[in-house]
Each structure stands twice: as structure tokens, then as C-alpha cells.
PDB file of N, CA and C in Angstrom:
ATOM      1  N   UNK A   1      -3.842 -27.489  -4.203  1.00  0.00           N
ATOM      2  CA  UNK A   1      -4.378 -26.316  -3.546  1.00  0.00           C
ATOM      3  C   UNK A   1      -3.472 -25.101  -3.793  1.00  0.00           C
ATOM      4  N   UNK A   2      -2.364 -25.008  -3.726  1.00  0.00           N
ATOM      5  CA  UNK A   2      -1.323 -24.165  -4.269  1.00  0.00           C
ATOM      6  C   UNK A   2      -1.431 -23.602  -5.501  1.00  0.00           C
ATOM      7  N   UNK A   3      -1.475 -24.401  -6.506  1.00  0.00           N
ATOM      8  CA  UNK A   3      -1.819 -23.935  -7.830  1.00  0.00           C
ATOM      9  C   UNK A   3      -2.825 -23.020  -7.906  1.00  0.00           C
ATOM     10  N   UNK A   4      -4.181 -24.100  -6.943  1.00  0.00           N
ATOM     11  CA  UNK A   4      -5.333 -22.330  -7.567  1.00  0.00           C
ATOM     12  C   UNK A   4      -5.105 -21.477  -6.877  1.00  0.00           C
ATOM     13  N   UNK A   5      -4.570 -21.350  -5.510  1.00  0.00           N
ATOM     14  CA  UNK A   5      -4.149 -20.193  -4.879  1.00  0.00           C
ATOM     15  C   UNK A   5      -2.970 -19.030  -5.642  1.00  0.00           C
ATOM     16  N   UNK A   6      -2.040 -20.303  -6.397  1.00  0.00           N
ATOM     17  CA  UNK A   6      -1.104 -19.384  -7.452  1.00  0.00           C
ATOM     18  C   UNK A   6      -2.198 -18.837  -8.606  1.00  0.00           C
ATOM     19  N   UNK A   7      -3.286 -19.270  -9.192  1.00  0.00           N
ATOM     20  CA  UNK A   7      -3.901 -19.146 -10.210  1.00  0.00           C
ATOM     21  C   UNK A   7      -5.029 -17.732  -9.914  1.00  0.00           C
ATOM     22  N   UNK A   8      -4.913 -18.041  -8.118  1.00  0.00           N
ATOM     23  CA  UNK A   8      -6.046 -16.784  -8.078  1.00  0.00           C
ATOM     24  C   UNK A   8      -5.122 -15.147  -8.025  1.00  0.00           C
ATOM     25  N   UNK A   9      -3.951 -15.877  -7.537  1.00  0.00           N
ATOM     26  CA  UNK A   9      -2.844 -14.597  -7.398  1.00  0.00           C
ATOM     27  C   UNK A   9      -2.657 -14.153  -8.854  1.00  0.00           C
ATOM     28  N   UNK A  10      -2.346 -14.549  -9.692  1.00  0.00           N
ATOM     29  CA  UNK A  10      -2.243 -14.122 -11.281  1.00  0.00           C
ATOM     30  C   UNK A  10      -3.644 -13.526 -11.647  1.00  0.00           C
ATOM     31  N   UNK A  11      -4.731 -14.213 -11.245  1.00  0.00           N
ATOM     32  CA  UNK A  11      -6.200 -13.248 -11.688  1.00  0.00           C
ATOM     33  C   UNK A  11      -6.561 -11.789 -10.789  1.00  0.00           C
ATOM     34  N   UNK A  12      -5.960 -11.849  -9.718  1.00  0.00           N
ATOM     35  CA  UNK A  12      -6.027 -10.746  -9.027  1.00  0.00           C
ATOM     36  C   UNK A  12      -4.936  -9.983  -9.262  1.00  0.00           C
ATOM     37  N   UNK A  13      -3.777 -10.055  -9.462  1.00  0.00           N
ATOM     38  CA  UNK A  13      -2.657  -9.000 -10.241  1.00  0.00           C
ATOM     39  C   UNK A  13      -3.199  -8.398 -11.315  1.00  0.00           C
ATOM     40  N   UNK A  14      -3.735  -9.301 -12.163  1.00  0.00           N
ATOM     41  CA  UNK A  14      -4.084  -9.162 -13.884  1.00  0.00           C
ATOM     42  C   UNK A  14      -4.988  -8.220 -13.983  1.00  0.00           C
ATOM     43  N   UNK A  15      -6.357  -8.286 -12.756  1.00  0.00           N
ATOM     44  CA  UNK A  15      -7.360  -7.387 -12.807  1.00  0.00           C
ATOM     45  C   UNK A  15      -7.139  -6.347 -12.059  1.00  0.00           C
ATOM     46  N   UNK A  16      -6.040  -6.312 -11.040  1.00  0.00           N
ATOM     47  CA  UNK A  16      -6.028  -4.667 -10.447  1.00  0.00           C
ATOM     48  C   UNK A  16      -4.969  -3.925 -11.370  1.00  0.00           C
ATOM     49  N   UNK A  17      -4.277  -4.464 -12.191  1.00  0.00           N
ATOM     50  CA  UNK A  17      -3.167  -3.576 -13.122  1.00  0.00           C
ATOM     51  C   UNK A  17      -4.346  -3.019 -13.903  1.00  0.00           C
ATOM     52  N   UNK A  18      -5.677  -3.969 -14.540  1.00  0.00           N
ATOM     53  CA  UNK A  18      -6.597  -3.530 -15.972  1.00  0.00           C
ATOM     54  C   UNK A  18      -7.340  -2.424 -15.361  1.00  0.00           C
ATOM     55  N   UNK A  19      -8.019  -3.096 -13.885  1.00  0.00           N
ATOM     56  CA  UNK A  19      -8.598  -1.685 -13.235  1.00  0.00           C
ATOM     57  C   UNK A  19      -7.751  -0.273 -13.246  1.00  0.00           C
ATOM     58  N   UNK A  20      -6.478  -0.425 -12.582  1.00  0.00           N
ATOM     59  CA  UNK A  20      -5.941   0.464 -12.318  1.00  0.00           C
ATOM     60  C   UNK A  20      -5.498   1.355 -13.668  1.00  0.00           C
ATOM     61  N   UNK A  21      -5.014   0.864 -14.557  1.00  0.00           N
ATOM     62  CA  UNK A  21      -4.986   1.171 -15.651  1.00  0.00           C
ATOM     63  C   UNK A  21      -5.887   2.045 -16.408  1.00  0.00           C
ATOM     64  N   UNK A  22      -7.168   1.790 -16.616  1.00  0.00           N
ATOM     65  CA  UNK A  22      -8.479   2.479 -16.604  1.00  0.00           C
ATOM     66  C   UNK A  22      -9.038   3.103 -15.544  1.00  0.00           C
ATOM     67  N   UNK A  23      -8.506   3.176 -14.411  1.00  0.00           N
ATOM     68  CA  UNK A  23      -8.754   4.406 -12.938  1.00  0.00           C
ATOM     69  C   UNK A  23     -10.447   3.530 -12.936  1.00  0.00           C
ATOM     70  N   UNK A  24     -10.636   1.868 -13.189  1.00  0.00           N
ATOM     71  CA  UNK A  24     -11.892   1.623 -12.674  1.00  0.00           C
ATOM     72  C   UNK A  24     -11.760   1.092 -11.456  1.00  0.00           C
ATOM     73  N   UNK A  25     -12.248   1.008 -10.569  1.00  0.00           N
ATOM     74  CA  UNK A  25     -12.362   0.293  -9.171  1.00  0.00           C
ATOM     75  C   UNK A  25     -13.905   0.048  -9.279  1.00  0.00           C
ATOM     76  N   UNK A  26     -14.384  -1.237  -8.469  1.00  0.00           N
ATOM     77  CA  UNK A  26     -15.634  -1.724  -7.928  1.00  0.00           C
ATOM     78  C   UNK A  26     -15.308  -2.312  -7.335  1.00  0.00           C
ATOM     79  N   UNK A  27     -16.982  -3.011  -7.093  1.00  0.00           N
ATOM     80  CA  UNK A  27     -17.020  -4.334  -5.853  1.00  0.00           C
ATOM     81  C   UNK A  27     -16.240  -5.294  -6.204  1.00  0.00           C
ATOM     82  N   UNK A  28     -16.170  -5.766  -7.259  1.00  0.00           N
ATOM     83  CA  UNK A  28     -15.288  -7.100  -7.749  1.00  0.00           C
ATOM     84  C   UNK A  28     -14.187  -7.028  -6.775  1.00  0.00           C
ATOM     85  N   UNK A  29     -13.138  -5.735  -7.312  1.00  0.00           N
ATOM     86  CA  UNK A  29     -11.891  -5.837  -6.696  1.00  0.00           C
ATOM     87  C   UNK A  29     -11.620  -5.443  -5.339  1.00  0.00           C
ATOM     88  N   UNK A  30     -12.718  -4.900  -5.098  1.00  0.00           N
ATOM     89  CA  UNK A  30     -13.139  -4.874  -3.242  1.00  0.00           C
ATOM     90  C   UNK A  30     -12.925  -6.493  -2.578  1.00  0.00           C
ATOM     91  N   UNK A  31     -13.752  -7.474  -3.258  1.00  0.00           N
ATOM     92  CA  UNK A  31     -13.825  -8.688  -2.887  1.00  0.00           C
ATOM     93  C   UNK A  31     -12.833  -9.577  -3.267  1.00  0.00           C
ATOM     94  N   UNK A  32     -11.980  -9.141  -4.508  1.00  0.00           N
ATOM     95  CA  UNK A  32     -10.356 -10.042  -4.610  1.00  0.00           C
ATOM     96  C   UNK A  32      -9.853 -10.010  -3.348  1.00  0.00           C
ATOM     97  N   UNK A  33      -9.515  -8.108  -2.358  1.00  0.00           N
ATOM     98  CA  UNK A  33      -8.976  -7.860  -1.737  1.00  0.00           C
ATOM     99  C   UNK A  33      -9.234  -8.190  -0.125  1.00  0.00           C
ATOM    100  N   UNK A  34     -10.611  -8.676  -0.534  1.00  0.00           N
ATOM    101  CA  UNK A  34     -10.820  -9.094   0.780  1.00  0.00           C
ATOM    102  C   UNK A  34     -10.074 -10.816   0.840  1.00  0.00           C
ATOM    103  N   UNK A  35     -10.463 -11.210  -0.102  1.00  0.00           N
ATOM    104  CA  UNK A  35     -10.074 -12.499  -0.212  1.00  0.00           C
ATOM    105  C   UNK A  35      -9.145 -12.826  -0.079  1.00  0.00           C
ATOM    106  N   UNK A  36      -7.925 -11.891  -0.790  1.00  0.00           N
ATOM    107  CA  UNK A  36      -6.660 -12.108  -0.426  1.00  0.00           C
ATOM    108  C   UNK A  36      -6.298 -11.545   0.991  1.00  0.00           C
ATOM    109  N   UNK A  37      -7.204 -10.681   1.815  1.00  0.00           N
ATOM    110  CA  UNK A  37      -6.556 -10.427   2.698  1.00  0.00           C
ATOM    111  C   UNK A  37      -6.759 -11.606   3.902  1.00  0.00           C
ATOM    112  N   UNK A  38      -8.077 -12.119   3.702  1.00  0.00           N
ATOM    113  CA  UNK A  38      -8.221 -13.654   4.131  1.00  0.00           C
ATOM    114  C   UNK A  38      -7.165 -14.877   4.306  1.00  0.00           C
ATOM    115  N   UNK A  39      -7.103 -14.912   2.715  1.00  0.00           N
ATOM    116  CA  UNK A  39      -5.954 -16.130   2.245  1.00  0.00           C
ATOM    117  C   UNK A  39      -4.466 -15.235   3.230  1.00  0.00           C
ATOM    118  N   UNK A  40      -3.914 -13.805   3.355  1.00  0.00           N
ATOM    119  CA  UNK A  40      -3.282 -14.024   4.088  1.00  0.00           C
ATOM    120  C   UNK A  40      -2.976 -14.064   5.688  1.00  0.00           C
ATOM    121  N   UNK A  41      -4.117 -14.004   5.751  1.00  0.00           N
ATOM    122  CA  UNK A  41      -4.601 -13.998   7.445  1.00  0.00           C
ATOM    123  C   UNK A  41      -4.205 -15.540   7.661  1.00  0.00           C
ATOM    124  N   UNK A  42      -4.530 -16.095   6.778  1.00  0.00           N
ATOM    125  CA  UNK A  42      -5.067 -17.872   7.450  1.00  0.00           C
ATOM    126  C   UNK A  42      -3.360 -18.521   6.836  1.00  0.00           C
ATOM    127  N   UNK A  43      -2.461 -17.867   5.576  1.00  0.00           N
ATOM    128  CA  UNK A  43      -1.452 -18.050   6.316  1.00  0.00           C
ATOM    129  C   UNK A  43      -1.070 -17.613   6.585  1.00  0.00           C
ATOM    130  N   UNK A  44      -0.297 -16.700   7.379  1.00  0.00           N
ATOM    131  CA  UNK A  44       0.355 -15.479   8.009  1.00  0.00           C
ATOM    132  C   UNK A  44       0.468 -16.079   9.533  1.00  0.00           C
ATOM    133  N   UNK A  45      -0.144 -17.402   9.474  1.00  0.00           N
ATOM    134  CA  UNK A  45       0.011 -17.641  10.837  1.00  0.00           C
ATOM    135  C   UNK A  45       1.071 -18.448  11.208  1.00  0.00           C
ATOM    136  N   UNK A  46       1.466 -18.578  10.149  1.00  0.00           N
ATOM    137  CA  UNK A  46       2.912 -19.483  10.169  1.00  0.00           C
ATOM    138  C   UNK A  46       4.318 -18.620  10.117  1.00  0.00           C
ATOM    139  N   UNK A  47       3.632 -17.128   9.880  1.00  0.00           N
ATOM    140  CA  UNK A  47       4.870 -15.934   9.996  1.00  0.00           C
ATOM    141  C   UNK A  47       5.619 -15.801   8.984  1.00  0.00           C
ATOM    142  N   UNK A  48       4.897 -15.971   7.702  1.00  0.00           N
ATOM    143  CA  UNK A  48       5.811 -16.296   6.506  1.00  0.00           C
ATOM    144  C   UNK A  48       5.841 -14.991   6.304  1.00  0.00           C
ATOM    145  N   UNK A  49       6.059 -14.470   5.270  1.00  0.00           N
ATOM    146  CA  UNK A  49       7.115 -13.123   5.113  1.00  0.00           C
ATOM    147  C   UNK A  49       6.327 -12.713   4.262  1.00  0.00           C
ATOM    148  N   UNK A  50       6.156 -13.477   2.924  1.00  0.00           N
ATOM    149  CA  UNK A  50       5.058 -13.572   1.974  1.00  0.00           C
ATOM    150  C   UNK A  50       3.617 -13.088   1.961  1.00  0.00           C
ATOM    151  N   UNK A  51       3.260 -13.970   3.394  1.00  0.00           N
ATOM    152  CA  UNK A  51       1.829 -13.927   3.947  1.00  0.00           C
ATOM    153  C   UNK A  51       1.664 -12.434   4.485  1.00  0.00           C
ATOM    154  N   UNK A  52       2.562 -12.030   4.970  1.00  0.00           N
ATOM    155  CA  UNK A  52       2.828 -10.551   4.851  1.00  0.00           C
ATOM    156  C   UNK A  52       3.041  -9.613   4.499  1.00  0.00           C
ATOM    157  N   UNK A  53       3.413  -9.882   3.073  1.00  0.00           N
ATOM    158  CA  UNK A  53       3.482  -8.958   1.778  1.00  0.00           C
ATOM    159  C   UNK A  53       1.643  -9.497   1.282  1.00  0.00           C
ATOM    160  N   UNK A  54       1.188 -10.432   1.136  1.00  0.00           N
ATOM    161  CA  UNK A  54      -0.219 -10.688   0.777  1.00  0.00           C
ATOM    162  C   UNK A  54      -1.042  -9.899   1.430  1.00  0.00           C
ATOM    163  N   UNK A  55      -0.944  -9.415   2.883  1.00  0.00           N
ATOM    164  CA  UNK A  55      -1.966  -8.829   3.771  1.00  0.00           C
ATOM    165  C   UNK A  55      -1.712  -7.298   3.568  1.00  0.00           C
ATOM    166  N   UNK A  56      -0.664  -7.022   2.883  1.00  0.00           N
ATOM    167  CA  UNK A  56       0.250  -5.655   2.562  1.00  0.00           C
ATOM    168  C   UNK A  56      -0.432  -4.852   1.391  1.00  0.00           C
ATOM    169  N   UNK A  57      -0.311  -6.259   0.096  1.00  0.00           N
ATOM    170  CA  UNK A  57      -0.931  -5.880  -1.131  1.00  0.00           C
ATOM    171  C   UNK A  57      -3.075  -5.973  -1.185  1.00  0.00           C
ATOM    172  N   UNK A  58      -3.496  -7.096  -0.100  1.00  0.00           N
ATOM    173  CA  UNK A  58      -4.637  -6.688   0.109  1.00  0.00           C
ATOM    174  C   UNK A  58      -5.224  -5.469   0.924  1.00  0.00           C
ATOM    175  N   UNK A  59      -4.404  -4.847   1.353  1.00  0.00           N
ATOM    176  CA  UNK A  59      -4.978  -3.589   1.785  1.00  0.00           C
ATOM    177  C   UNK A  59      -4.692  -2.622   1.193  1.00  0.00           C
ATOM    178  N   UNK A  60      -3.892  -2.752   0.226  1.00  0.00           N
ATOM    179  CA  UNK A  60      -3.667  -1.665  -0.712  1.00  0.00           C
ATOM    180  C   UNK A  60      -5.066  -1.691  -1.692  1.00  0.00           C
ATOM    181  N   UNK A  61      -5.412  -3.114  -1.934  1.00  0.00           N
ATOM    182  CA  UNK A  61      -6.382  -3.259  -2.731  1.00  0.00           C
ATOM    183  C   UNK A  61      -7.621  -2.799  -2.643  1.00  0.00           C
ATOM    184  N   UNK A  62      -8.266  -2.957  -1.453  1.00  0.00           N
ATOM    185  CA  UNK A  62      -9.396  -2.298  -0.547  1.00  0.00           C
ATOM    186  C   UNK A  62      -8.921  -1.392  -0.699  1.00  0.00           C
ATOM    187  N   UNK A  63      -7.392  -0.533  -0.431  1.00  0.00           N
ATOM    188  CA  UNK A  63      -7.716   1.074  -0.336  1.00  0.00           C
ATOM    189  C   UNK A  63      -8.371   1.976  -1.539  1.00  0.00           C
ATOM    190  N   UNK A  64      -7.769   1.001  -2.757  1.00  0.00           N
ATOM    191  CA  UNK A  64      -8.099   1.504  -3.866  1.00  0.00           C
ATOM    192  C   UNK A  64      -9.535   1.735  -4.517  1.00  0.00           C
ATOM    193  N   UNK A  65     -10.139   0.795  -3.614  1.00  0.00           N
ATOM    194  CA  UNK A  65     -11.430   0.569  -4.267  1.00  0.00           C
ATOM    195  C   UNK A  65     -12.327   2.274  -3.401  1.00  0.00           C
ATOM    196  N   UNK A  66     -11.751   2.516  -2.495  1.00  0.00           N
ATOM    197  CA  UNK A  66     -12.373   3.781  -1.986  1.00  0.00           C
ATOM    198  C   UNK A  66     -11.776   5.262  -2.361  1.00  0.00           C
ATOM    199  N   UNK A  67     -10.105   5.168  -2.506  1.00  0.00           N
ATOM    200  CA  UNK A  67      -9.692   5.993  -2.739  1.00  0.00           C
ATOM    201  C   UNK A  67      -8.162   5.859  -4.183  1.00  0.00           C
ATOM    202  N   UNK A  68      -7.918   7.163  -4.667  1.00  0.00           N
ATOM    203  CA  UNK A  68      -7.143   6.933  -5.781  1.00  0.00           C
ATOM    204  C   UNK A  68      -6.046   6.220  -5.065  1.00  0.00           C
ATOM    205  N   UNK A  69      -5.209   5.713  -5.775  1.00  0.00           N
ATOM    206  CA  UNK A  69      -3.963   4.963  -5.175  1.00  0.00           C
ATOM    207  C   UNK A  69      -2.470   5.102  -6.634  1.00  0.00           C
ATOM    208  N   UNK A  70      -1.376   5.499  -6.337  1.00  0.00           N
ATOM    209  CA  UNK A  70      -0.793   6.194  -7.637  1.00  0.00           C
ATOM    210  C   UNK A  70      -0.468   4.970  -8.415  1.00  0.00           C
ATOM    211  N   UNK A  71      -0.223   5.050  -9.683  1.00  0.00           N
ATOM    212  CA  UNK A  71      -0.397   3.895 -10.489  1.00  0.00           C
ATOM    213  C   UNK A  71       0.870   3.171 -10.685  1.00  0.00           C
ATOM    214  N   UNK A  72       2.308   3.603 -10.023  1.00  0.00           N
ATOM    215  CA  UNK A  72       3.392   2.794 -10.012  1.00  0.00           C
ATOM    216  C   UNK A  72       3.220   2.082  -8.814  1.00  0.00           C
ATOM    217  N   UNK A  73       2.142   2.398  -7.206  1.00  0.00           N
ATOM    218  CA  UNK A  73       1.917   1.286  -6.565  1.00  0.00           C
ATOM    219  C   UNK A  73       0.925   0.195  -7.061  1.00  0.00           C
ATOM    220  N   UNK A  74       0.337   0.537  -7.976  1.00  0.00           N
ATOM    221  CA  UNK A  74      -1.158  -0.902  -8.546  1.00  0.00           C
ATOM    222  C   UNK A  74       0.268  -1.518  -9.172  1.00  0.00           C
ATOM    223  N   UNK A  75       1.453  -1.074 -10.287  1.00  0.00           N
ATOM    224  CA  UNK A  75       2.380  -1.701 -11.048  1.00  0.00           C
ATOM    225  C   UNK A  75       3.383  -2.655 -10.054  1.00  0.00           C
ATOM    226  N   UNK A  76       3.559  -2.418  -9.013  1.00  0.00           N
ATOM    227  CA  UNK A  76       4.172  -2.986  -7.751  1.00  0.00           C
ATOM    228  C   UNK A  76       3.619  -4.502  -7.180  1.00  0.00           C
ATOM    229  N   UNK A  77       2.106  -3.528  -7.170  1.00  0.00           N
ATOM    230  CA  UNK A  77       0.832  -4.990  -6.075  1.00  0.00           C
ATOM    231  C   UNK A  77       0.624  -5.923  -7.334  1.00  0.00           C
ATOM    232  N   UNK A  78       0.627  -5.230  -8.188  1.00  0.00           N
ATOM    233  CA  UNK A  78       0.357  -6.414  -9.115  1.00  0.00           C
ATOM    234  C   UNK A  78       1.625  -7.347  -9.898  1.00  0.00           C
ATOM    235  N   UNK A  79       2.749  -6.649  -9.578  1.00  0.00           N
ATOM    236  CA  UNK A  79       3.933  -7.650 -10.480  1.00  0.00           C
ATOM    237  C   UNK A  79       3.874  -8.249  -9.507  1.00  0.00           C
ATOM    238  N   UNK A  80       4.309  -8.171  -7.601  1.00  0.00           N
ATOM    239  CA  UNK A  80       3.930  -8.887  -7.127  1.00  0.00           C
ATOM    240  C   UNK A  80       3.247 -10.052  -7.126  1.00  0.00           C
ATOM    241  N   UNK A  81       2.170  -9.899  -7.464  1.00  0.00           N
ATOM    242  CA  UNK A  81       1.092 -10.852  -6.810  1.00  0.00           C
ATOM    243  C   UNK A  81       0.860 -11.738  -8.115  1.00  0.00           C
ATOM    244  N   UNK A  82       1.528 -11.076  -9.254  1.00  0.00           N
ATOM    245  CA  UNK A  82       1.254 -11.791 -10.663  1.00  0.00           C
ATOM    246  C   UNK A  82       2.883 -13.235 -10.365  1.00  0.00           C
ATOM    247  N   UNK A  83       3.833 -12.537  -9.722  1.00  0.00           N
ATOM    248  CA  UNK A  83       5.224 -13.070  -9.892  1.00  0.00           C
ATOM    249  C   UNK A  83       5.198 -14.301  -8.607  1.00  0.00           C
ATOM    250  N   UNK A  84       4.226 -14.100  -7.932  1.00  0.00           N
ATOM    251  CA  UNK A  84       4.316 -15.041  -6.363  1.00  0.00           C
ATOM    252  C   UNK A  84       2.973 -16.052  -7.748  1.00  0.00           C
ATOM    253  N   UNK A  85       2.174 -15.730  -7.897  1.00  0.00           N
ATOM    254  CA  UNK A  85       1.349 -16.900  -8.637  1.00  0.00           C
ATOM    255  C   UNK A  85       1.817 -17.681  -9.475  1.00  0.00           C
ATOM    256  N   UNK A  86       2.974 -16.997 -10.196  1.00  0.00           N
ATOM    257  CA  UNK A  86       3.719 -17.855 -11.539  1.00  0.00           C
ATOM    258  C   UNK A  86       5.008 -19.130 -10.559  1.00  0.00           C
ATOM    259  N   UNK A  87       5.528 -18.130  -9.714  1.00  0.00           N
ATOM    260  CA  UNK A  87       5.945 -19.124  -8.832  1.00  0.00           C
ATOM    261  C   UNK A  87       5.481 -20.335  -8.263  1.00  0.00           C
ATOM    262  N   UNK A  88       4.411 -20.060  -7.433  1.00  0.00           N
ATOM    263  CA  UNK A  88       3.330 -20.932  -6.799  1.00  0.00           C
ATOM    264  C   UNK A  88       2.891 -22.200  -7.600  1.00  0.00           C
ATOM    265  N   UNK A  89       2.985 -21.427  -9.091  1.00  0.00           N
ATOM    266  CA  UNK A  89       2.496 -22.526  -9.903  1.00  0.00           C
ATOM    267  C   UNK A  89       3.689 -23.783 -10.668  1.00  0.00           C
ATOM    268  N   UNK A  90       5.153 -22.917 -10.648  1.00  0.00           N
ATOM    269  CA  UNK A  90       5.951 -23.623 -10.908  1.00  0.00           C
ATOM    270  C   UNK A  90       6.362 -24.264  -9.750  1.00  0.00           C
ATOM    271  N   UNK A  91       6.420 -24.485  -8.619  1.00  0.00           N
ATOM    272  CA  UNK A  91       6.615 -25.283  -7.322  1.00  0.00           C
ATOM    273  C   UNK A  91       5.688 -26.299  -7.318  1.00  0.00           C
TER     274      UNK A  91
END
């Protein structure tokens, strides 16, 4: 279960750097961000620190999808969220 959770964190880094990159936003990455803000709701309840940087970078994600967001924070949410998946996956 870890792995695809690391595997979905690397597909959601990968696609908000390509969005952001090209200034595209849609529904897609509306719905990564919900998802991840989900995945860190459900853990965040254990007070992990992580789960709190996850609920951090999913609302950045949603913000983006409505409004511009500057492109060294998408380079941030996404090394993030690309660097916690590569982890996730080597554990």
C-alpha cells in the first residue's frame, strides 16, 4: 500500500511541475489535489509531520487550479512530493 501511495506521490509531483511549467491547470490536477489532500487527512491523524506537509502541498494544489501560483512554489510542491514518493518506495 505504501508503494502506490509512493507511486501516486511521484505522478502527482511529475504532473503539477508539467502543468505548472506550461501555466496549464484543470480538473485533473484539481482532483490529484483533492486526493492528496484526503490521503493526508486520513494520515495526519497520527500527527505525522509529513501528513502535514501533504495537506500543505494539497492546498497549494487546489489553489493553483483557480489561481496563478509562482513557479519556484509548483518547483518546491513538486520536488517534495516527487522526493517523499521515491522514498516511500525505497522503504
Amino acid at each position: 500500500m505504501i508503494k502506490i501511495l509512493g507511486i501516486f506521490d511521484i505522478l502527482t509531483g511529475i504532473l503539477f511541475l508539467v502543468f505548472g511549467i506550461f501555466n496549464f491547470y484543470s480538473n485533473f490536477i484539481l482532483l490529484l489535489g483533492l486526493i492528496l489532500l484526503i490521503k493526508g487527512i486520513i494520515f495526519g491523524l497520527d500527527i505525522n509531520i509529513v501528513s502535514v506537509f501533504d495537506i500543505f502541498s494539497a492546498m497549494i494544489i487546489i489553489t493553483s487550479s483557480f489561481l496563478h501560483v509562482n513557479f519556484f512554489i509548483v518547483i518546491l510542491v513538486s520536488g517534495f512530493l516527487i522526493q517523499k514518493g521515491v522514498f516511500s518506495l525505497r522503504g
